[in-house]
PDB file of N, CA and C in Angstrom:
ATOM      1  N   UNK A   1      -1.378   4.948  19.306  1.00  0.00           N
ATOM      2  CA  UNK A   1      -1.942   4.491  18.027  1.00  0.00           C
ATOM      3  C   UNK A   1      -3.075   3.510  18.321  1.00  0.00           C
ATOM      4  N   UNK A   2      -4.714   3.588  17.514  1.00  0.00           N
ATOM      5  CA  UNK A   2      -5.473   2.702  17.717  1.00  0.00           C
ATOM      6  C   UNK A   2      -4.680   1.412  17.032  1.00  0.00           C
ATOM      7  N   UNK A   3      -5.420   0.455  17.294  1.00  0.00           N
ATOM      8  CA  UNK A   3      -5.358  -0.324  16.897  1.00  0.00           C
ATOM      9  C   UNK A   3      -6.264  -0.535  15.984  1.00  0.00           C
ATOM     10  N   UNK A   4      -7.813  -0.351  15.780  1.00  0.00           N
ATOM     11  CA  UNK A   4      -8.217  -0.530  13.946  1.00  0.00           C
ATOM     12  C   UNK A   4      -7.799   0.460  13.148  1.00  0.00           C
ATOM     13  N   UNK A   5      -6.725   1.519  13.446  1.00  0.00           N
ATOM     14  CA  UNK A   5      -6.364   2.573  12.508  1.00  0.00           C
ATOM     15  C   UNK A   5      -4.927   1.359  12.272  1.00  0.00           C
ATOM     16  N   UNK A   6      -4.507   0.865  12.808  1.00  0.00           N
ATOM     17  CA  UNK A   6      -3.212   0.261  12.160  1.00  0.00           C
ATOM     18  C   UNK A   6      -4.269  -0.602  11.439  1.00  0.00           C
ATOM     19  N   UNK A   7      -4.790  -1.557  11.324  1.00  0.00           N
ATOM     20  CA  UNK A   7      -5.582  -2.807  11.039  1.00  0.00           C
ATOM     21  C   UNK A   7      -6.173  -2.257   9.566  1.00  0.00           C
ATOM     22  N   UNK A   8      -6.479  -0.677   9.879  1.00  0.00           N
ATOM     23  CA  UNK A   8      -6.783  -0.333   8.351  1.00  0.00           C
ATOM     24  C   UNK A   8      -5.923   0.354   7.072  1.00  0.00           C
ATOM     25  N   UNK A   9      -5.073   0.601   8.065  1.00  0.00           N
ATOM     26  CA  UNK A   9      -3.947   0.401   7.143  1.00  0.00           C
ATOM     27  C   UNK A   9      -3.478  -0.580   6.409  1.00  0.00           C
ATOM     28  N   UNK A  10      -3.237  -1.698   7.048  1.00  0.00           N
ATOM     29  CA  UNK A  10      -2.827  -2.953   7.117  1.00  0.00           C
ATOM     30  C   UNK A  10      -3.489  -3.248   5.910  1.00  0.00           C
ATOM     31  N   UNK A  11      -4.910  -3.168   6.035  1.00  0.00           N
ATOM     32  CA  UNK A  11      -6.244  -3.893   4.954  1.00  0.00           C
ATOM     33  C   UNK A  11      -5.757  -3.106   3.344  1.00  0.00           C
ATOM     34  N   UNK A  12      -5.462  -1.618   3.714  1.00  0.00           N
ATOM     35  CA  UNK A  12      -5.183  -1.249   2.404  1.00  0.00           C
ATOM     36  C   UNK A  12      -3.797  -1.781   1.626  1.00  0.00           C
ATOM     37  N   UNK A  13      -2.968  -1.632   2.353  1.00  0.00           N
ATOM     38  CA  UNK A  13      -1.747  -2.123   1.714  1.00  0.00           C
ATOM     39  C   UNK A  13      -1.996  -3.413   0.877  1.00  0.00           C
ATOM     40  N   UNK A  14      -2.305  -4.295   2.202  1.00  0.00           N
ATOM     41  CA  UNK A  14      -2.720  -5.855   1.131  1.00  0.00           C
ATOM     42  C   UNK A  14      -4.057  -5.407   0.042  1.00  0.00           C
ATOM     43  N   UNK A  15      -4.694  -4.455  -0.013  1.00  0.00           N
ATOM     44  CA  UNK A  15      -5.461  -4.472  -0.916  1.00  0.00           C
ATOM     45  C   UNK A  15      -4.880  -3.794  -1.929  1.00  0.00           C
ATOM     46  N   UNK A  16      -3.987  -3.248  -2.048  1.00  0.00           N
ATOM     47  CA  UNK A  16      -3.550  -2.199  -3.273  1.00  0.00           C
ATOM     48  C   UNK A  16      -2.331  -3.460  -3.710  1.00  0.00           C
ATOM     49  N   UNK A  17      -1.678  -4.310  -2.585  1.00  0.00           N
ATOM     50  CA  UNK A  17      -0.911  -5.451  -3.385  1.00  0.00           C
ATOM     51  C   UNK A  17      -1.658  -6.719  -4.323  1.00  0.00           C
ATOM     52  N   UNK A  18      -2.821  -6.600  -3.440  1.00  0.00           N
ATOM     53  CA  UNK A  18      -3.351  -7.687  -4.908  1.00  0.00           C
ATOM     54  C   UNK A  18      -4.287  -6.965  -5.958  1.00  0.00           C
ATOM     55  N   UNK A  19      -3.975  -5.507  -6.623  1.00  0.00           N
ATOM     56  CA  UNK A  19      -4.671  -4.621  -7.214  1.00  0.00           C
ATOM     57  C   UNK A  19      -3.192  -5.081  -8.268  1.00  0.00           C
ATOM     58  N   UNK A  20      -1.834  -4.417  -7.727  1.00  0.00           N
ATOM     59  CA  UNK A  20      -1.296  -4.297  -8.542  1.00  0.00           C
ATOM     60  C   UNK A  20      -0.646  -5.774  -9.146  1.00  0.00           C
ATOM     61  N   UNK A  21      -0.735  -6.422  -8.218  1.00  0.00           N
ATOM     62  CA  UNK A  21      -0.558  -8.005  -8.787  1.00  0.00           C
ATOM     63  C   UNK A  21      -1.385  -8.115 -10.183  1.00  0.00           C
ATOM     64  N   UNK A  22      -2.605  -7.782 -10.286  1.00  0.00           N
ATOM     65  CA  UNK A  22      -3.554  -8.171 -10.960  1.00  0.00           C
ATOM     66  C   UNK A  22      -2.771  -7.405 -12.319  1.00  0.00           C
ATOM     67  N   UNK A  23      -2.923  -5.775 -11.728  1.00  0.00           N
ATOM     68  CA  UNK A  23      -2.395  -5.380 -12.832  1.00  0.00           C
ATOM     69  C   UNK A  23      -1.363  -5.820 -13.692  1.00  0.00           C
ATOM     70  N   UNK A  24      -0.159  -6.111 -13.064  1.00  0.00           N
ATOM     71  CA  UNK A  24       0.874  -6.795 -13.387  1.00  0.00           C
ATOM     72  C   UNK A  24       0.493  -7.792 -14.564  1.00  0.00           C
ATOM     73  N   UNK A  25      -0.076  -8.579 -13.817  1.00  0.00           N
ATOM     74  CA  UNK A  25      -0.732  -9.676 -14.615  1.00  0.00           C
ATOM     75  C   UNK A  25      -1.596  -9.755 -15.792  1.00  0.00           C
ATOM     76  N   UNK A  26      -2.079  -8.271 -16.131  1.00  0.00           N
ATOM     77  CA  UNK A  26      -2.656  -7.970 -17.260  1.00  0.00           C
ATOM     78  C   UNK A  26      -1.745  -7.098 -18.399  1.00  0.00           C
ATOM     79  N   UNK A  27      -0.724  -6.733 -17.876  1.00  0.00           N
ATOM     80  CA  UNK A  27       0.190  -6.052 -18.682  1.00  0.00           C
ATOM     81  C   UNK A  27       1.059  -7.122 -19.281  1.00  0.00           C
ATOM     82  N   UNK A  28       1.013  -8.255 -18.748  1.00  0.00           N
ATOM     83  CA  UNK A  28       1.950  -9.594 -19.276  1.00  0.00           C
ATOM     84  C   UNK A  28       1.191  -9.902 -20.146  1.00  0.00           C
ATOM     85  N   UNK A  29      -0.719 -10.255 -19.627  1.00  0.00           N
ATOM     86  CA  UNK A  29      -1.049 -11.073 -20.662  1.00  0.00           C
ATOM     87  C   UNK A  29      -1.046  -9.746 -22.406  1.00  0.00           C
ATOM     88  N   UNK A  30      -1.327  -8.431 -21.791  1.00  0.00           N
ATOM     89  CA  UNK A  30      -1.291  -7.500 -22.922  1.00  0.00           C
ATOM     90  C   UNK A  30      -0.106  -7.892 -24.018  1.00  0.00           C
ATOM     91  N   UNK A  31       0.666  -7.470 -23.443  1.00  0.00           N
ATOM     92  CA  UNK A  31       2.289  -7.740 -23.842  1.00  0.00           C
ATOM     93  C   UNK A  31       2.352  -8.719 -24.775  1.00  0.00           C
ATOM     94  N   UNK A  32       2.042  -9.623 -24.433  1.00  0.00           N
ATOM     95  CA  UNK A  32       1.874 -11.178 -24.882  1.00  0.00           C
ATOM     96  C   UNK A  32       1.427 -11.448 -26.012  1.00  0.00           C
ATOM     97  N   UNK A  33       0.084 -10.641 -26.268  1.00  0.00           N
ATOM     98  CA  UNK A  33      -0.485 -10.885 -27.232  1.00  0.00           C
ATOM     99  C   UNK A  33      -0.466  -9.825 -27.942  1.00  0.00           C
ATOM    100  N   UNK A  34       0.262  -8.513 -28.279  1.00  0.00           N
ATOM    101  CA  UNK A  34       0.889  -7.659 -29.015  1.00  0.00           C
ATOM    102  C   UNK A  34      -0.220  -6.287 -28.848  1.00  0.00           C
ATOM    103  N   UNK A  35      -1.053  -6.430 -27.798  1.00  0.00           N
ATOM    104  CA  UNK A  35      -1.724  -5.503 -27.638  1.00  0.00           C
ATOM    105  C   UNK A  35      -1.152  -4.063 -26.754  1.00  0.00           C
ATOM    106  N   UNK A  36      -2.039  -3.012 -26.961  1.00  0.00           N
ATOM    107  CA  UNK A  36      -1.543  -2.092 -25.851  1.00  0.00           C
ATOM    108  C   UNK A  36      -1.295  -1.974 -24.545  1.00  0.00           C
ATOM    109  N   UNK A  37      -0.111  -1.885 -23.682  1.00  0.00           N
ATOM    110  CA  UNK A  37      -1.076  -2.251 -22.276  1.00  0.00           C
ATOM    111  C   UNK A  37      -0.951  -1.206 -21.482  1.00  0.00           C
ATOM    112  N   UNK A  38      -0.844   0.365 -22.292  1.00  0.00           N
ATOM    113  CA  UNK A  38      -0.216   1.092 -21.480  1.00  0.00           C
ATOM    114  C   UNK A  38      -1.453   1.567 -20.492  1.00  0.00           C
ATOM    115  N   UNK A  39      -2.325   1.561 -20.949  1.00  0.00           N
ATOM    116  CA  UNK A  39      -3.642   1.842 -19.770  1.00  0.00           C
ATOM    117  C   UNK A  39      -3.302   0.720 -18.361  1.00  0.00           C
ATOM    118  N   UNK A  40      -3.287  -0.637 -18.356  1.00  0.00           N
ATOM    119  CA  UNK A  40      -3.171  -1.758 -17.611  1.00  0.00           C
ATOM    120  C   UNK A  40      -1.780  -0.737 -16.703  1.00  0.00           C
ATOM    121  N   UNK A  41      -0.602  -0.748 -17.313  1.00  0.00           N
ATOM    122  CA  UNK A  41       0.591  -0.272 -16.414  1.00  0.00           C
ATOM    123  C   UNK A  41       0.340   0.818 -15.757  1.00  0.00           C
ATOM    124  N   UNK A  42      -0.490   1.836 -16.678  1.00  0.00           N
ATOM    125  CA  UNK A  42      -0.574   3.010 -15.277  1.00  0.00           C
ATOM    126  C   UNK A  42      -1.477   2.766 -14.340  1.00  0.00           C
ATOM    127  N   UNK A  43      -2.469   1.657 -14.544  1.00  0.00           N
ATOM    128  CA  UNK A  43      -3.343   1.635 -13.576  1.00  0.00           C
ATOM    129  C   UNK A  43      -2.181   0.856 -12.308  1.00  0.00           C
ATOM    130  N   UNK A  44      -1.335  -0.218 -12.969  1.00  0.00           N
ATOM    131  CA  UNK A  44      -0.519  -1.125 -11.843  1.00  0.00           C
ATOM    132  C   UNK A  44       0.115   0.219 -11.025  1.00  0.00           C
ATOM    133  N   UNK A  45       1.229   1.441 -12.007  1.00  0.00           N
ATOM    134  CA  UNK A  45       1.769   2.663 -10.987  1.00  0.00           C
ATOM    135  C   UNK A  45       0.693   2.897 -10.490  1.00  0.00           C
ATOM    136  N   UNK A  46      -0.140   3.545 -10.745  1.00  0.00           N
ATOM    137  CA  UNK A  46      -1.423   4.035  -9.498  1.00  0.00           C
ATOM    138  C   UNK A  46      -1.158   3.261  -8.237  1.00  0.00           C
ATOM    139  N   UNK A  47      -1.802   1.801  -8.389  1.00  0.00           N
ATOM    140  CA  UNK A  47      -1.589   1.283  -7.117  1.00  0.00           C
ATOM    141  C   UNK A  47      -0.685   1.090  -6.328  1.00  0.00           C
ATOM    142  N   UNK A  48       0.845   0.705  -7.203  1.00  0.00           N
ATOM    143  CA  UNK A  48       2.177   0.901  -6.407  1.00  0.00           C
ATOM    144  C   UNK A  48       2.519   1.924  -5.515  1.00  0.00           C
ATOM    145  N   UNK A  49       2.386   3.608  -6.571  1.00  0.00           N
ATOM    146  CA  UNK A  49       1.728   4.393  -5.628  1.00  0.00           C
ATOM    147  C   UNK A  49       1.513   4.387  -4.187  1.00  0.00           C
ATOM    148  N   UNK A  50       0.004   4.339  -4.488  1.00  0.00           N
ATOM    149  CA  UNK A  50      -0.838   4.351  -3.305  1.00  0.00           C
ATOM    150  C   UNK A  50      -0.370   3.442  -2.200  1.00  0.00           C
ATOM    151  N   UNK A  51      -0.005   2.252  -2.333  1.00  0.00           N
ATOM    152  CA  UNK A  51       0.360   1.238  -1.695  1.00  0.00           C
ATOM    153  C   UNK A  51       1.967   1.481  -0.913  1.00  0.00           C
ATOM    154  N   UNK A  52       2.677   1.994  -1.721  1.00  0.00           N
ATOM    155  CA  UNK A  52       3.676   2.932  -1.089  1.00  0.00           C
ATOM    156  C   UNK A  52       2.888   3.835   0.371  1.00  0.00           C
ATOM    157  N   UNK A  53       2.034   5.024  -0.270  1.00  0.00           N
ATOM    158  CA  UNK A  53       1.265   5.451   0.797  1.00  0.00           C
ATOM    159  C   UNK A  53       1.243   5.610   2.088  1.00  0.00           C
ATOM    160  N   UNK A  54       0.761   4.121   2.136  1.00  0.00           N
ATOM    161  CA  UNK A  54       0.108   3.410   3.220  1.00  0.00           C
ATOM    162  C   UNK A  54       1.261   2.842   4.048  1.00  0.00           C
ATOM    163  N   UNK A  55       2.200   2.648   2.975  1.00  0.00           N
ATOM    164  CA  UNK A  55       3.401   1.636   4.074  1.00  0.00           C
ATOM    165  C   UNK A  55       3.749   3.082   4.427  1.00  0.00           C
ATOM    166  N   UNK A  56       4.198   4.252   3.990  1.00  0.00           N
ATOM    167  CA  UNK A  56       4.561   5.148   4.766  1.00  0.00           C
ATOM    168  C   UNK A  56       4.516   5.957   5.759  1.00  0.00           C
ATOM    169  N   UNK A  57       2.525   5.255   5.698  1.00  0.00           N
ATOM    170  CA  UNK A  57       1.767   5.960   6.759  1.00  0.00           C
ATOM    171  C   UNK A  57       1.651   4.938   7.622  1.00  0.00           C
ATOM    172  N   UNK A  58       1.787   4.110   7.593  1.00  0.00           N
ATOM    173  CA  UNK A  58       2.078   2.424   8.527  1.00  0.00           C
ATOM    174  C   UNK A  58       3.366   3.080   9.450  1.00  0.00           C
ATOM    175  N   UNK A  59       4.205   3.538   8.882  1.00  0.00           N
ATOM    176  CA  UNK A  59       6.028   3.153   9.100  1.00  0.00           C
ATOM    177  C   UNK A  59       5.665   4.822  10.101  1.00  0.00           C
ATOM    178  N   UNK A  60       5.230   6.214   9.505  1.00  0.00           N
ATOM    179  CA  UNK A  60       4.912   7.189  10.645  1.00  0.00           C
ATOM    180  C   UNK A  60       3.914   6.662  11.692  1.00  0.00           C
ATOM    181  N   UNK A  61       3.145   6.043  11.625  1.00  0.00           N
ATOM    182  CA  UNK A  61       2.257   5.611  12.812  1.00  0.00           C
ATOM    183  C   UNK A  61       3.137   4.503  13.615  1.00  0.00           C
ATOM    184  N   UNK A  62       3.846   3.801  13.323  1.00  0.00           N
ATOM    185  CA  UNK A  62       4.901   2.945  14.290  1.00  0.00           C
ATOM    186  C   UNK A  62       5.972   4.060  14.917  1.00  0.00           C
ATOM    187  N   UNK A  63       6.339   4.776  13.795  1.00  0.00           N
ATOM    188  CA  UNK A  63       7.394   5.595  14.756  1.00  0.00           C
ATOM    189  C   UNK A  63       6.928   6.523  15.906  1.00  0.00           C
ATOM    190  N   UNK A  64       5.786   6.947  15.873  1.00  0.00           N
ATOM    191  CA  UNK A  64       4.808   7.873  16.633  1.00  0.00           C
ATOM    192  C   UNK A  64       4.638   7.055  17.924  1.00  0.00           C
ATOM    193  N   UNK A  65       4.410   5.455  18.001  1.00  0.00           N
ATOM    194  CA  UNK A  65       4.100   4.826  19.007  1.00  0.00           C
ATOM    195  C   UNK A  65       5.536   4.287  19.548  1.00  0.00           C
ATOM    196  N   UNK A  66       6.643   4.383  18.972  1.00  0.00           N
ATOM    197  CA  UNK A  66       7.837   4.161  19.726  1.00  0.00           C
ATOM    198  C   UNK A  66       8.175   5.302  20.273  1.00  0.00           C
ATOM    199  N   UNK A  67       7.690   6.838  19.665  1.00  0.00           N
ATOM    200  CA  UNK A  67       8.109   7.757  19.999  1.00  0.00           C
ATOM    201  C   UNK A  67       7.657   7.834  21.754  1.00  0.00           C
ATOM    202  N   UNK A  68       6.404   7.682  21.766  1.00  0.00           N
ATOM    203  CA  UNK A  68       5.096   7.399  22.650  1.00  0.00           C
ATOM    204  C   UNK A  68       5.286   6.668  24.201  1.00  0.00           C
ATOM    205  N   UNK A  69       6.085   5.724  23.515  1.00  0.00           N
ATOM    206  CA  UNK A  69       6.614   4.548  24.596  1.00  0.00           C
ATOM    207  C   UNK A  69       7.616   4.935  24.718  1.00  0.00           C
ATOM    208  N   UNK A  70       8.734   5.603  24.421  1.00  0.00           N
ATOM    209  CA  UNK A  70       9.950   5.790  24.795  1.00  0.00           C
ATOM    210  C   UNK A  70      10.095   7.352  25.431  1.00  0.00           C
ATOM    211  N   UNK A  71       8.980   7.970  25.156  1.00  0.00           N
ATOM    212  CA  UNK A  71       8.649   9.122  26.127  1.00  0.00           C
ATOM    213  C   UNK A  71       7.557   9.366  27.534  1.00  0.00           C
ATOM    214  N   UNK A  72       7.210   7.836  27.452  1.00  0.00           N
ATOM    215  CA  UNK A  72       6.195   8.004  28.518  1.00  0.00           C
ATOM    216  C   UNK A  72       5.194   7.968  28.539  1.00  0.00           C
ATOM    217  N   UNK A  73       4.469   8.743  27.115  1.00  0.00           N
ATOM    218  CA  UNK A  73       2.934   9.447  26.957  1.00  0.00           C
ATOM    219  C   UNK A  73       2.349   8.848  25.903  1.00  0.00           C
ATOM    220  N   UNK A  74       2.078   7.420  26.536  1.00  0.00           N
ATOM    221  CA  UNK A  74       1.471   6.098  25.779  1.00  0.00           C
ATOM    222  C   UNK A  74      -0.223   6.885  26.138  1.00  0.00           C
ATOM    223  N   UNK A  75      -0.423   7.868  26.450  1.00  0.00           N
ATOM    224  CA  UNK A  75      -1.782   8.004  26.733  1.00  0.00           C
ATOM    225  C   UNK A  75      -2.907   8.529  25.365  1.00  0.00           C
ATOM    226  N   UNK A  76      -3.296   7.639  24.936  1.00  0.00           N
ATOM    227  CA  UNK A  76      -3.801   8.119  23.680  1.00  0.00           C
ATOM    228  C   UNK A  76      -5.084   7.099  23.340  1.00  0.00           C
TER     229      UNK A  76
END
């Protein structure tokens, strides 16, 4: 596994967590003030989503490099 392919992984995850933070945070203030917020929430699933993704593709790229090291053929 490179190392800026983990690093960009890395970048997306934290970027899709402070996407859906935000979102979050606009579906409260929606909420709040008796407005709609169902646009705001699907945009927050979108990013949960995606952000899922990435940890999954984080979590196969770690297992690939234990696979890697525990077979020998770190050559990559």
């Amino acid at each position: 596994m490179q190392q800026s392919e983990f690093q960009r992984i890395e970048k997306a995850i934290h970027h899709c967590r402070r996407h859906v933070e935000r979102a979050r945070s606009e579906v409260e203030r929606r909420e709040r003030r008796g407005m709609d917020a169902g646009h705001a929430r699907t945009m927050m699933r979108t990013f949960q989503q995606l952000q899922a993704e990435h940890e999954a593709e984080r979590s196969r790229l770690l297992q690939a490099k234990d696979s890697e090291q525990v077979g020998g053929t770190g050559s990559r």
